[in-house]
C-alpha atoms as a PDB file:
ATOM      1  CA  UNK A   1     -58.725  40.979   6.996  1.00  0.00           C
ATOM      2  CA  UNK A   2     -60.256  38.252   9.119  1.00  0.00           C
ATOM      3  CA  UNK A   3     -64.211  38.058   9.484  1.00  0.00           C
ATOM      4  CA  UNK A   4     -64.783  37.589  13.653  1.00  0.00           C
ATOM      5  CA  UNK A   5     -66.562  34.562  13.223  1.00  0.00           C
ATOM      6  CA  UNK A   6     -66.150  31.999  10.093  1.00  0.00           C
ATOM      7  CA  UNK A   7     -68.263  30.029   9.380  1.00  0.00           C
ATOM      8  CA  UNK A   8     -67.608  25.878   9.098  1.00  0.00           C
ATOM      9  CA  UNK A   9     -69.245  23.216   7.134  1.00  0.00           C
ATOM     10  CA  UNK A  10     -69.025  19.967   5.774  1.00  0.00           C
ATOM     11  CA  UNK A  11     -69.278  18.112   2.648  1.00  0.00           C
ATOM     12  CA  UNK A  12     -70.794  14.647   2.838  1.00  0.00           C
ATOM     13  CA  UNK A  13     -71.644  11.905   0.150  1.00  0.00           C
ATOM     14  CA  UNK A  14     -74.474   9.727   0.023  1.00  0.00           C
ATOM     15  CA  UNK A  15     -73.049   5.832   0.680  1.00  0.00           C
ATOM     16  CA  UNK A  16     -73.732   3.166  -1.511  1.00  0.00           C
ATOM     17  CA  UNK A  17     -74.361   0.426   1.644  1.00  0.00           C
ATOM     18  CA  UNK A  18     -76.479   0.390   4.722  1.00  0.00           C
ATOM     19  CA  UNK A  19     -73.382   0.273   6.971  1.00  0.00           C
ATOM     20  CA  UNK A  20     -71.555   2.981   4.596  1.00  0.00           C
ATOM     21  CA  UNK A  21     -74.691   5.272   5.968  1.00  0.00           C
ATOM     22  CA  UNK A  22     -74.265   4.290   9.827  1.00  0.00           C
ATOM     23  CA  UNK A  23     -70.350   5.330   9.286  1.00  0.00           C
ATOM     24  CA  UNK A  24     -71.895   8.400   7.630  1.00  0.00           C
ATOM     25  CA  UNK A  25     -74.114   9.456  10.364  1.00  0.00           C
ATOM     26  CA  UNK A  26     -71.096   7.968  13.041  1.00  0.00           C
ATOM     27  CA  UNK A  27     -69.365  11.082  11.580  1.00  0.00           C
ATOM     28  CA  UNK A  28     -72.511  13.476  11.520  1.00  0.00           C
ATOM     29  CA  UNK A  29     -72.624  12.947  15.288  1.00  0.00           C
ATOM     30  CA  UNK A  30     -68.839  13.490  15.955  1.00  0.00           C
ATOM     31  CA  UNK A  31     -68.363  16.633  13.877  1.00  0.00           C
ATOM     32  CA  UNK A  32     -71.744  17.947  16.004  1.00  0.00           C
ATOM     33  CA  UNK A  33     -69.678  19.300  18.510  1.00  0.00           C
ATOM     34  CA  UNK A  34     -68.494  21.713  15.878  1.00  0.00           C
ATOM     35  CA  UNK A  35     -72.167  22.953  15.503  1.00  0.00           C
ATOM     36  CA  UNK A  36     -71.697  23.374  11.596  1.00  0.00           C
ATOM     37  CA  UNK A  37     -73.134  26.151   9.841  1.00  0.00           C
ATOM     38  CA  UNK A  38     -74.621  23.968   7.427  1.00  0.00           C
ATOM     39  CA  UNK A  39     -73.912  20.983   5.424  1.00  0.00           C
ATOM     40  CA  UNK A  40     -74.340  19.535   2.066  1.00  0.00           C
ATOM     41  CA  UNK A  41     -74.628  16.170   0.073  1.00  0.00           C
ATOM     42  CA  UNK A  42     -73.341  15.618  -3.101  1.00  0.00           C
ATOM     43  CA  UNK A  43     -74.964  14.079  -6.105  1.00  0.00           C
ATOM     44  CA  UNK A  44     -73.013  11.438  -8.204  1.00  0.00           C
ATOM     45  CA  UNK A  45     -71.703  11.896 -11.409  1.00  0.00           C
ATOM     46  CA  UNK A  46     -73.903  11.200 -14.032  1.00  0.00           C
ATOM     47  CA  UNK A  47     -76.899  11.874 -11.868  1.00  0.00           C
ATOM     48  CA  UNK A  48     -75.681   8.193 -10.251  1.00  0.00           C
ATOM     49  CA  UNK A  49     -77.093   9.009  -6.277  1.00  0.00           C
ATOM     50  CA  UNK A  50     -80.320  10.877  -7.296  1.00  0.00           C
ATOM     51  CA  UNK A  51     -82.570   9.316  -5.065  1.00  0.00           C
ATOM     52  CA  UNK A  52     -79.443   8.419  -2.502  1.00  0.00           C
ATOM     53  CA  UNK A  53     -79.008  12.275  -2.414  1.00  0.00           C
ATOM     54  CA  UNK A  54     -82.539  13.164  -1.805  1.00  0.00           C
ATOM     55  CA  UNK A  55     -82.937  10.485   1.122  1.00  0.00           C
ATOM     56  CA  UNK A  56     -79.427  11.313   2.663  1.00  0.00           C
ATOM     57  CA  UNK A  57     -79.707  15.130   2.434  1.00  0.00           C
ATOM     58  CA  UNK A  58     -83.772  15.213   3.885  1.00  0.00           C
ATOM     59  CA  UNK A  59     -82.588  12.452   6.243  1.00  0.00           C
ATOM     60  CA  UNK A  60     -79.584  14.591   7.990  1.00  0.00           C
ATOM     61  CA  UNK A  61     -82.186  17.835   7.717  1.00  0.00           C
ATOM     62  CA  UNK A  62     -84.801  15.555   9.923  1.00  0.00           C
ATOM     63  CA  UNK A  63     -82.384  14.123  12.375  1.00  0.00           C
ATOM     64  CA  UNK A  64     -80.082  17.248  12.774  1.00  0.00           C
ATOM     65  CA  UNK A  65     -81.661  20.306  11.833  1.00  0.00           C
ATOM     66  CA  UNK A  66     -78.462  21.425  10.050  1.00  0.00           C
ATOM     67  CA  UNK A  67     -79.073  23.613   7.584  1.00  0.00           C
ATOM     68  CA  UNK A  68     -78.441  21.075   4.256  1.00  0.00           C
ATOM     69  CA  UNK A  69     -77.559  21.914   0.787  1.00  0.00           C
ATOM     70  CA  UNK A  70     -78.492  19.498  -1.588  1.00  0.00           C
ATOM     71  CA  UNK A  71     -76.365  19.513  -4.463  1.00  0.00           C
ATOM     72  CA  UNK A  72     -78.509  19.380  -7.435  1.00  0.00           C
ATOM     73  CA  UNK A  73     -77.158  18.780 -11.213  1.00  0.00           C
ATOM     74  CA  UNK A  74     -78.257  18.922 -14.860  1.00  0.00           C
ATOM     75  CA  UNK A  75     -77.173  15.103 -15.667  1.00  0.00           C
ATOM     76  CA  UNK A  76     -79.428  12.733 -17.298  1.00  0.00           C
ATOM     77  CA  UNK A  77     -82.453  14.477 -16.161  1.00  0.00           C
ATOM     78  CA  UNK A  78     -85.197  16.479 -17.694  1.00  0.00           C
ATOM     79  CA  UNK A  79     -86.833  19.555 -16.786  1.00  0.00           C
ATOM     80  CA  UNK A  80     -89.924  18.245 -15.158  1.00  0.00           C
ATOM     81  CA  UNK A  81     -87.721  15.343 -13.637  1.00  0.00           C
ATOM     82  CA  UNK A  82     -85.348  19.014 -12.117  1.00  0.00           C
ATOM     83  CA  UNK A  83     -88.544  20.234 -10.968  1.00  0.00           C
ATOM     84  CA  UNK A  84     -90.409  17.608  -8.930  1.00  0.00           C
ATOM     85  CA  UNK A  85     -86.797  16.921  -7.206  1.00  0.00           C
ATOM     86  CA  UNK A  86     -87.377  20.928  -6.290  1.00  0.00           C
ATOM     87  CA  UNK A  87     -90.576  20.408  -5.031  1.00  0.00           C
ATOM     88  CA  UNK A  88     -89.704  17.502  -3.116  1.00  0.00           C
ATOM     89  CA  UNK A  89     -87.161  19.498  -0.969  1.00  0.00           C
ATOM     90  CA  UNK A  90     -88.998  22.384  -0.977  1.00  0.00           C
ATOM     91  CA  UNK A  91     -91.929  20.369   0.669  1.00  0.00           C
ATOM     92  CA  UNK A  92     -89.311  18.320   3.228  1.00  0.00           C
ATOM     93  CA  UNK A  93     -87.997  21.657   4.234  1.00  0.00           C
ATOM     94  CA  UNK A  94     -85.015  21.788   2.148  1.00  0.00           C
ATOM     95  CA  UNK A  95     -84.286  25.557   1.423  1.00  0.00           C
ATOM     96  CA  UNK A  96     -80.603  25.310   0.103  1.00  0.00           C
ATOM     97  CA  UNK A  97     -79.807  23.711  -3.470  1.00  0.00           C
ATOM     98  CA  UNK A  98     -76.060  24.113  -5.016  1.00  0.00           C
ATOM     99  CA  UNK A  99     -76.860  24.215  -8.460  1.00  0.00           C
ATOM    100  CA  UNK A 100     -74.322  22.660 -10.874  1.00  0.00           C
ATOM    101  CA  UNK A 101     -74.230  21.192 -13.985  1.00  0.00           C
ATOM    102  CA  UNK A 102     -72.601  18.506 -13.597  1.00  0.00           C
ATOM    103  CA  UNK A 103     -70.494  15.455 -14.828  1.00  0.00           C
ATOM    104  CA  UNK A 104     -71.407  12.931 -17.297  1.00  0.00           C
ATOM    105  CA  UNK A 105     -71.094   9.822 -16.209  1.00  0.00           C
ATOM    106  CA  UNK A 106     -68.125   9.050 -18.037  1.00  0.00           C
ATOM    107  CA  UNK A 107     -66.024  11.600 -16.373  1.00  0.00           C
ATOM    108  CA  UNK A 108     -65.693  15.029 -16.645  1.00  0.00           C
ATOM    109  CA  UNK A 109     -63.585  15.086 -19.923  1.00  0.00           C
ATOM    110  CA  UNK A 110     -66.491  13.095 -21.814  1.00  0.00           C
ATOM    111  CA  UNK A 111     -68.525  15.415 -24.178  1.00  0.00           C
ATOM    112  CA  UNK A 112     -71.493  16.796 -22.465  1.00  0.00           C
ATOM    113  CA  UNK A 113     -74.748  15.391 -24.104  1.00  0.00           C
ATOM    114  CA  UNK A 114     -77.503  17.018 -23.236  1.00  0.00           C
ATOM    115  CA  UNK A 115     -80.809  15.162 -22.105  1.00  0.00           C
ATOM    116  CA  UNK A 116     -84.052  15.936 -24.423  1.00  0.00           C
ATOM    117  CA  UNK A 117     -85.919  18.560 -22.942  1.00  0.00           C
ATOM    118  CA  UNK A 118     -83.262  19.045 -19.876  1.00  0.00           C
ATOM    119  CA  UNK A 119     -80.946  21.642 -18.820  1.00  0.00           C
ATOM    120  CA  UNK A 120     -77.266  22.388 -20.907  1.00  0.00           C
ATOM    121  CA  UNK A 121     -75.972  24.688 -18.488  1.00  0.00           C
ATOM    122  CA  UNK A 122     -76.205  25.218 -14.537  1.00  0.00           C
ATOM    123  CA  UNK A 123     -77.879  28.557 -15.063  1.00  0.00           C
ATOM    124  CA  UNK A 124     -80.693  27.361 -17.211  1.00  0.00           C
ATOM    125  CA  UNK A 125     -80.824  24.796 -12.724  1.00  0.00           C
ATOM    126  CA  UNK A 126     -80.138  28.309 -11.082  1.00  0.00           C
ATOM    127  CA  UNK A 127     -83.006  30.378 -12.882  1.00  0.00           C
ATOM    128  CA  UNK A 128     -85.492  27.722 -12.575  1.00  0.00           C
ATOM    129  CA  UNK A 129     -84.797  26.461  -8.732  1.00  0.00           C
ATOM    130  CA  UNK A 130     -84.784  30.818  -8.463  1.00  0.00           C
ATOM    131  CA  UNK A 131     -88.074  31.066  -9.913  1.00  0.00           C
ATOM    132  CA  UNK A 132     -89.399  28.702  -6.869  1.00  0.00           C
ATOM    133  CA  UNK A 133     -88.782  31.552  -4.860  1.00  0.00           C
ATOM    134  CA  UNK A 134     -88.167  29.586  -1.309  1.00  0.00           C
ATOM    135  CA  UNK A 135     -84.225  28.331  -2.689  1.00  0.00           C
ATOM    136  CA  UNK A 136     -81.407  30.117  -1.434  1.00  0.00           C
ATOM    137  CA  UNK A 137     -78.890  28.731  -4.544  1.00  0.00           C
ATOM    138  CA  UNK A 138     -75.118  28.203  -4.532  1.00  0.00           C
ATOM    139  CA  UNK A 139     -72.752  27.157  -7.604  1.00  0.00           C
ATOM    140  CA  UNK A 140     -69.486  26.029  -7.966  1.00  0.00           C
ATOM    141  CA  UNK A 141     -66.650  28.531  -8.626  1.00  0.00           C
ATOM    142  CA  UNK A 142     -63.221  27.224  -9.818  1.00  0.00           C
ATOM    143  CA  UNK A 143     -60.388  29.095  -8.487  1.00  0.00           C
ATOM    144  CA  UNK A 144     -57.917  27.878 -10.926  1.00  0.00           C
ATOM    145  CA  UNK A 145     -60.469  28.735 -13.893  1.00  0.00           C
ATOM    146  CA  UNK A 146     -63.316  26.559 -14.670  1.00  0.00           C
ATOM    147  CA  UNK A 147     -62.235  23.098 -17.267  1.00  0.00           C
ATOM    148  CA  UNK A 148     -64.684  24.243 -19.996  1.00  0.00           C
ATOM    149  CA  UNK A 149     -63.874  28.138 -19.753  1.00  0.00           C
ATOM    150  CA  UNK A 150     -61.548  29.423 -22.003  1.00  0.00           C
ATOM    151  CA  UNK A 151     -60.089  32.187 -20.103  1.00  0.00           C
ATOM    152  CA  UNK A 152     -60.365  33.198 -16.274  1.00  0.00           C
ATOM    153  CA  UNK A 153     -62.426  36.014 -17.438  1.00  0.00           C
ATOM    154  CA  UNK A 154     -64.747  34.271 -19.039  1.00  0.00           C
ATOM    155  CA  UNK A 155     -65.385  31.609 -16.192  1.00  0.00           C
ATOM    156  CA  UNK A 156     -65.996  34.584 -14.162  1.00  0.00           C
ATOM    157  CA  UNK A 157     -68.079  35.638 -16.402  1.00  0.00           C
ATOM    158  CA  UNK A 158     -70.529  32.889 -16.307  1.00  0.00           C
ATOM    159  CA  UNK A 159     -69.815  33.057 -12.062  1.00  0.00           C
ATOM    160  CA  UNK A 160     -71.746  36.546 -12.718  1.00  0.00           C
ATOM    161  CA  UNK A 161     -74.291  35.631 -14.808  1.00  0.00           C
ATOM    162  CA  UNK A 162     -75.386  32.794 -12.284  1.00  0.00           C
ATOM    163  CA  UNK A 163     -75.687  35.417  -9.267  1.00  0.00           C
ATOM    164  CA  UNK A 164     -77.597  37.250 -11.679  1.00  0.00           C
ATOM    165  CA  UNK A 165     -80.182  34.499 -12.508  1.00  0.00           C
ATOM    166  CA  UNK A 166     -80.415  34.090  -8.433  1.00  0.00           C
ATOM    167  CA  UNK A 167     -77.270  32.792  -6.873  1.00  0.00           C
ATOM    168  CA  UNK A 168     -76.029  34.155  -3.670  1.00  0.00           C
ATOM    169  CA  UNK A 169     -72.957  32.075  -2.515  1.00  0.00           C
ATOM    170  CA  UNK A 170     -71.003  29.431  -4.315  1.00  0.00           C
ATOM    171  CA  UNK A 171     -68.574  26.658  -2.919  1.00  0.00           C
ATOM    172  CA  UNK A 172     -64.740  26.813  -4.758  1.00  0.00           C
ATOM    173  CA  UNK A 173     -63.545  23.516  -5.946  1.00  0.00           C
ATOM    174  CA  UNK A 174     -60.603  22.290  -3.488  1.00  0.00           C
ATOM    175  CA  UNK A 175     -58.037  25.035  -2.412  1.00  0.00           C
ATOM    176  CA  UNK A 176     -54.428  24.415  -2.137  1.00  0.00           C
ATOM    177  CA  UNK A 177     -53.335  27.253  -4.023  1.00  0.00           C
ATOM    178  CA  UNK A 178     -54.788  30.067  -1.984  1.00  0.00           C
ATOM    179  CA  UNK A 179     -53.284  33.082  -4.299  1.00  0.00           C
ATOM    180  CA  UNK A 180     -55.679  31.556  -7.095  1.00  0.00           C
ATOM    181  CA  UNK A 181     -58.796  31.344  -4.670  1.00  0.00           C
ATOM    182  CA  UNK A 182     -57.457  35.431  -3.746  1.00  0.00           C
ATOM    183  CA  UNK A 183     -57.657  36.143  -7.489  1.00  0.00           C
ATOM    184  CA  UNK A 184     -61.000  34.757  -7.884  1.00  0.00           C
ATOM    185  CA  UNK A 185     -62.732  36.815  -5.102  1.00  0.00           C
ATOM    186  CA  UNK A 186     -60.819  40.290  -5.871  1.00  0.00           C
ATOM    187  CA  UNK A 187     -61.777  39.694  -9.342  1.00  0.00           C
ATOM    188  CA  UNK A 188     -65.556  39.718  -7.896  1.00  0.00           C
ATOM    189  CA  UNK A 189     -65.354  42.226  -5.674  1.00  0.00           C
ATOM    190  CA  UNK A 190     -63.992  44.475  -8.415  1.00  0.00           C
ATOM    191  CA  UNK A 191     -66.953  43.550 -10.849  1.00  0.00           C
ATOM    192  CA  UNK A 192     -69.394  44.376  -7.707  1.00  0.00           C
ATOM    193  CA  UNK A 193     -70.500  40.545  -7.742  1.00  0.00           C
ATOM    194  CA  UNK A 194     -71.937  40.272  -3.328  1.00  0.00           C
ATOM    195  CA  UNK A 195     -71.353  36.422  -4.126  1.00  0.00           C
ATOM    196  CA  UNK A 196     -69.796  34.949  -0.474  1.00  0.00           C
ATOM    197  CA  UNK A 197     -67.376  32.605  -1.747  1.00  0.00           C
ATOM    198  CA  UNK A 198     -66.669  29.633   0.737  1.00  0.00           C
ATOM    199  CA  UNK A 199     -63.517  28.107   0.005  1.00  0.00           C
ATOM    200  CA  UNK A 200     -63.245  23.978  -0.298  1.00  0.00           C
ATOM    201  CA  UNK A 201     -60.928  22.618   2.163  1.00  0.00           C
ATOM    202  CA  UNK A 202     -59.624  18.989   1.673  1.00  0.00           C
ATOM    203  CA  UNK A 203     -57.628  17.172   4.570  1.00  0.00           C
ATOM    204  CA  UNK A 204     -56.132  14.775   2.084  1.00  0.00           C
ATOM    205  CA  UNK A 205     -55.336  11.528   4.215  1.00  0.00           C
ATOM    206  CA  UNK A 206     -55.223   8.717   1.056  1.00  0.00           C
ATOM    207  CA  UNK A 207     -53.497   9.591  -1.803  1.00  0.00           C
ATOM    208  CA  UNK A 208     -55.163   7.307  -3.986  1.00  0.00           C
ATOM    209  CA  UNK A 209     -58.614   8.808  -3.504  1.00  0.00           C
ATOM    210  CA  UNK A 210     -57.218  11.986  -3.254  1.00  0.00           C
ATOM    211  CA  UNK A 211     -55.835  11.335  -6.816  1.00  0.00           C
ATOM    212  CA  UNK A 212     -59.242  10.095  -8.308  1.00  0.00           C
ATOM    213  CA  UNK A 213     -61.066  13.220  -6.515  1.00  0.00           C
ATOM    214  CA  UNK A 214     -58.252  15.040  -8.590  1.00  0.00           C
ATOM    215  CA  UNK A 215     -59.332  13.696 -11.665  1.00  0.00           C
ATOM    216  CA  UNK A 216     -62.941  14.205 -11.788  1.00  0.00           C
ATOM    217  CA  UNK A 217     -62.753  17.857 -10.170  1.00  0.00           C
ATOM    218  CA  UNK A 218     -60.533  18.957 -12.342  1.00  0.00           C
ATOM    219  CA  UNK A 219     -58.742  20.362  -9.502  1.00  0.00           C
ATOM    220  CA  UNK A 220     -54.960  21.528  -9.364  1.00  0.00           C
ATOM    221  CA  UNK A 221     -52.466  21.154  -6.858  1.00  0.00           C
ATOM    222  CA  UNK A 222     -48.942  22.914  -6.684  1.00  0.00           C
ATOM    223  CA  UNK A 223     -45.735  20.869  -7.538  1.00  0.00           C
ATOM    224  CA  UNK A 224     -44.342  20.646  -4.595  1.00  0.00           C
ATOM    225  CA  UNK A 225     -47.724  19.457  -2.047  1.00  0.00           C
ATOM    226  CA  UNK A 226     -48.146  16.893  -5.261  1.00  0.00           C
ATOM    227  CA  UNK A 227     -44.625  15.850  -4.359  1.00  0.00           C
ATOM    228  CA  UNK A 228     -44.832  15.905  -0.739  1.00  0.00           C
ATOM    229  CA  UNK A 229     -48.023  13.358  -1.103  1.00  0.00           C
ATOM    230  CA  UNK A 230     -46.347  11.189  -3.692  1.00  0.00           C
ATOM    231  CA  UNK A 231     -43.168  10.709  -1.361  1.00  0.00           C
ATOM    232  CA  UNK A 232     -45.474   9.523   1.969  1.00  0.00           C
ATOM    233  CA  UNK A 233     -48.303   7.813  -0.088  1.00  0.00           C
ATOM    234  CA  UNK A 234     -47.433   4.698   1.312  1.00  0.00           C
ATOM    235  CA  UNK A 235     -47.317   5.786   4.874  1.00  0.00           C
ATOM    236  CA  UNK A 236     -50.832   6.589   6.148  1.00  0.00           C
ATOM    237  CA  UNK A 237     -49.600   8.388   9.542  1.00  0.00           C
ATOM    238  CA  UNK A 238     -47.264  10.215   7.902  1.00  0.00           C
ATOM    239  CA  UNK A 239     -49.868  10.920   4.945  1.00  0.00           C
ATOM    240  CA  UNK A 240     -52.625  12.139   7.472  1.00  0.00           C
ATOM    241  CA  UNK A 241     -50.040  14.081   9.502  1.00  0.00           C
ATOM    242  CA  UNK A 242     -49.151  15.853   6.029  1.00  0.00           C
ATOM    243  CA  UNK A 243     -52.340  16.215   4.686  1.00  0.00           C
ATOM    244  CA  UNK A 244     -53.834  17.632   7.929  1.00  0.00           C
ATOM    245  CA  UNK A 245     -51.137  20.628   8.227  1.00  0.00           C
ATOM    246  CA  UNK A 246     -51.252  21.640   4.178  1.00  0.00           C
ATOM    247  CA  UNK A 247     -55.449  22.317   5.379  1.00  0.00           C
ATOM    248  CA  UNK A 248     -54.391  23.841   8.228  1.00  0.00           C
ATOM    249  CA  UNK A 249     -51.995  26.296   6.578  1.00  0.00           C
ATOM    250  CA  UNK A 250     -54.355  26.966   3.425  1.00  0.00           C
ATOM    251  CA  UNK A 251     -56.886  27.766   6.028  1.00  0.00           C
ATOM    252  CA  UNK A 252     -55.285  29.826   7.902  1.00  0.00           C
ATOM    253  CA  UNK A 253     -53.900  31.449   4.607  1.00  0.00           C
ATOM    254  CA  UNK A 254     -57.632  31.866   3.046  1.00  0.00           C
ATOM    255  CA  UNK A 255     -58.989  32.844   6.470  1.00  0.00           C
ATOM    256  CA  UNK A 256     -56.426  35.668   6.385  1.00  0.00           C
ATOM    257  CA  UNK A 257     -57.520  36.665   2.908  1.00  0.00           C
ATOM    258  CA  UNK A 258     -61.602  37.258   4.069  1.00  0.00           C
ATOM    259  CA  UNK A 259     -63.068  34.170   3.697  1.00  0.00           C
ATOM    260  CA  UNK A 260     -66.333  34.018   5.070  1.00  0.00           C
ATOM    261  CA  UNK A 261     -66.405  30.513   6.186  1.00  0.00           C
ATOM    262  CA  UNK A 262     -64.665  27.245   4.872  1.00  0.00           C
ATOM    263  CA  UNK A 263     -66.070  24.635   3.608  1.00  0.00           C
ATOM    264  CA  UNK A 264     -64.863  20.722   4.210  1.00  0.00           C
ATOM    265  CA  UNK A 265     -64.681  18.198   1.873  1.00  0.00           C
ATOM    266  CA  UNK A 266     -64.481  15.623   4.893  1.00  0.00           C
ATOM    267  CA  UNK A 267     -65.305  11.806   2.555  1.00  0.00           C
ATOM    268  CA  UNK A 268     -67.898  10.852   5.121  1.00  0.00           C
ATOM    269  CA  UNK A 269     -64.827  11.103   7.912  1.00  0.00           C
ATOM    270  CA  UNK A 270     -64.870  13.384  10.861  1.00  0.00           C
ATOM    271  CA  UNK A 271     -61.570  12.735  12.390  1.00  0.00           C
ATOM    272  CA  UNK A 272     -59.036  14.715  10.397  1.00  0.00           C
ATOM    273  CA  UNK A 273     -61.159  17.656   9.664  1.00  0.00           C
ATOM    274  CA  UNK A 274     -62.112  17.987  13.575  1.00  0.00           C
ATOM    275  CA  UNK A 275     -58.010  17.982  14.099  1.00  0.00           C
ATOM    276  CA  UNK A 276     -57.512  20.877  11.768  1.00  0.00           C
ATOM    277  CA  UNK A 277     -60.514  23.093  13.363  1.00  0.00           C
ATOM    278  CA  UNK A 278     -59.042  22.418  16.522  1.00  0.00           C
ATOM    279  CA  UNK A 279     -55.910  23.602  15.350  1.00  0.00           C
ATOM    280  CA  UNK A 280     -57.400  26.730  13.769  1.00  0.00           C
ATOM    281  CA  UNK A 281     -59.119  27.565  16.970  1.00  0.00           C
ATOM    282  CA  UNK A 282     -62.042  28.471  15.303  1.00  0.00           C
ATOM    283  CA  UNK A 283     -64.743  26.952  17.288  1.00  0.00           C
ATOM    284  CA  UNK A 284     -62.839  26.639  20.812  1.00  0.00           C
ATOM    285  CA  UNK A 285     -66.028  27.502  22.716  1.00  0.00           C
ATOM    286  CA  UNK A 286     -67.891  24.580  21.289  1.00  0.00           C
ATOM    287  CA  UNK A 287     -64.608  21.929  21.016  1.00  0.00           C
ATOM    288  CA  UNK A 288     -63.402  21.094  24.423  1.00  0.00           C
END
C-alpha cells in the first residue's frame, strides 16, 4: 500500500575540481524545486574525499538548509580521527551520518585491513556516532544480500544488530530488482526491525559509469535491463530515454510495495532524475 506522501532525496558526490563543484551546486539549485527531503554526500572509497565530504556536505547544509547526511566510513581512519569528524558535524549542525564501513581503496573485493586502533565493522561507526547522542544514523542495506554475508539471513542479521546499536533508517544499494528490495523489508517487518528503508533509485544515462558504479557496489541487475543497456550503450538519447523509464517503473513498483521515500543516486546531475519525478507525479504541487 502506498504511503500519501513519499518522501524524495538525492545522492550527491563531492567533485574533485572547482568547476566539478559549480556543476554540483548548478544541480543543487535545479533539483530545489523538488524541495528534497534531505540529501546526502558520499565519501570516497578508501576514505579518498574525507575532507571533500566534510566541506561539500556542511557547505550544501549552510547554503540550503537541506537536511544532509554525511556518509561517514571506517576506511583508513582511526577512532579518534571517526570522532573529531563527529564533532565537527555535530558542531556545523550536521545531525544525520550514514554509517558504513566502507571500501578499501582497492575496490570492494580487496581484503579489508583494518586501521590500528580504528573501526572493523560499521557497527563498532553506528554505536559510537549513537553514543553522541545528537546523530540520527542510517546504514546501508543490500537488497540482493550484502557481498561479505554469507546468507540473506545473516546480512539481515547484522541490518538488526545496527538498529540495535542506534540506527533508525538505512539507504538500499541501487534497486532494479524490486521483488529483492520486497524481500528485504518483509523480512524486517517480520523480525519487528521499525528500520524505514529508502530504496536507491539510479536513472542510468551512461553505461560505462553505470558499469563501474556496478562494480564497486556490488550491485545486481536483471538479465534482461543488463541487455537492454548493452544494446543502446552507444546511443546516449536512446540510453537516457531507457534508463529514465526502468527508474520510473522500479519506482512506481517500490512505491507500490510501501516505500517510504526514494532515494536518488543522481551523479551530481539533476536533469534525468527531475524527468522521472515528474513522471511519478510525486511532487506536482512543487514542479510546475
Amino acid at each position: 500500500m502506498r504511503v500519501d506522501n513519499p518522501t524524495v532525496s538525492f545522492e550527491f558526490f563531492p567533485p574533485k575540481t572547482a568547476e566539478g563543484e559549480v556543476k554540483l551546486f548548478e544541480a543543487i539549485h535545479t533539483l530545489d524545486v523538488v524541495k528534497p527531503d534531505f540529501v546526502s554526500v558520499t565519501y570516497g572509497a578508501g576514505g579518498s574525499t574525507r575532507e571533500r565530504t566534510i566541506k561539500v556536505a556542511c557547505d550544501i547544509f549552510a547554503k540550503t538548509g537541506y537536511r544532509t547526511i554525511a556518509h561517514l566510513t571506517c576506511v583508513g581512519a582511526t577512532r579518534a580521527e571517526v570522532r573529531a569528524i563527529l564533532e565537527q558535524y555535530e558542531q556545523a549542525g550536521i545531525t544525520d551520518i550514514l554509517a558504513l564501513r566502507g571500501d578499501p581503496a582497492e575496490g570492494p573485493t580487496a581484503p579489508w585491513i583494518t586501521t590500528p586502533d580504528g573501526f572493523t565493522h560499521a557497527d563498532e561507526l553506528v554505536q559510537m556516532a549513537h553514543s553522541f547522542g545528537s546523530f540520527e544514523i542510517g546504514v546501508a542495506a543490500f537488497p540482493n544480500m550484502h557481498p561479505s554475508a554469507t546468507s540473506f539471513e545473516q546480512g539481515v542479521d547484522v541490518l538488526m544488530r545496527k538498529e540495535e546499536l542506534g540506527a533508525t533508517f538505512a539507504v538500499t544499494q541501487f534497486v532494479f530488482q524490486t521483488e529483492a528490495y520486497v524481500r528485504l523489508t518483509t523480512e524486517l517487518a517480520r523480525r519487528g526491525s521499525t528500520l524505514t528503508i529508502y530504496p536507491g533509485i539510479m536513472p542510468v544515462t551512461s553505461f560505462r559509469q553505470f558499469t563501474r558504479m556496478l562494480d564497486f557496489a556490488n550491485g545486481e541487475i536483471p538479465d534482461a535491463v543488463m541487455a537492454e543497456f548493452q544494446r543502446h550503450q552507444h546511443d546516449p538519447a536512446s540510453m537516457r530515454e531507457i534508463g529514465i523509464n526502468i527508474a520510473t517503473r522500479v519506482s512506481e513498483e517500490v512505491l507500490d510495495a510501501g516505500a517510504e521515500g526514494l532515494h536518488f543516486y543522481t551523479l551530481n546531475t539533476a536533469s534525468s532524475t527531475l524527468e522521472v519525478i515528474k513522471r511519478l507525479g510525486v511532487r506536482a504541487s512543487t514542479i510546475l
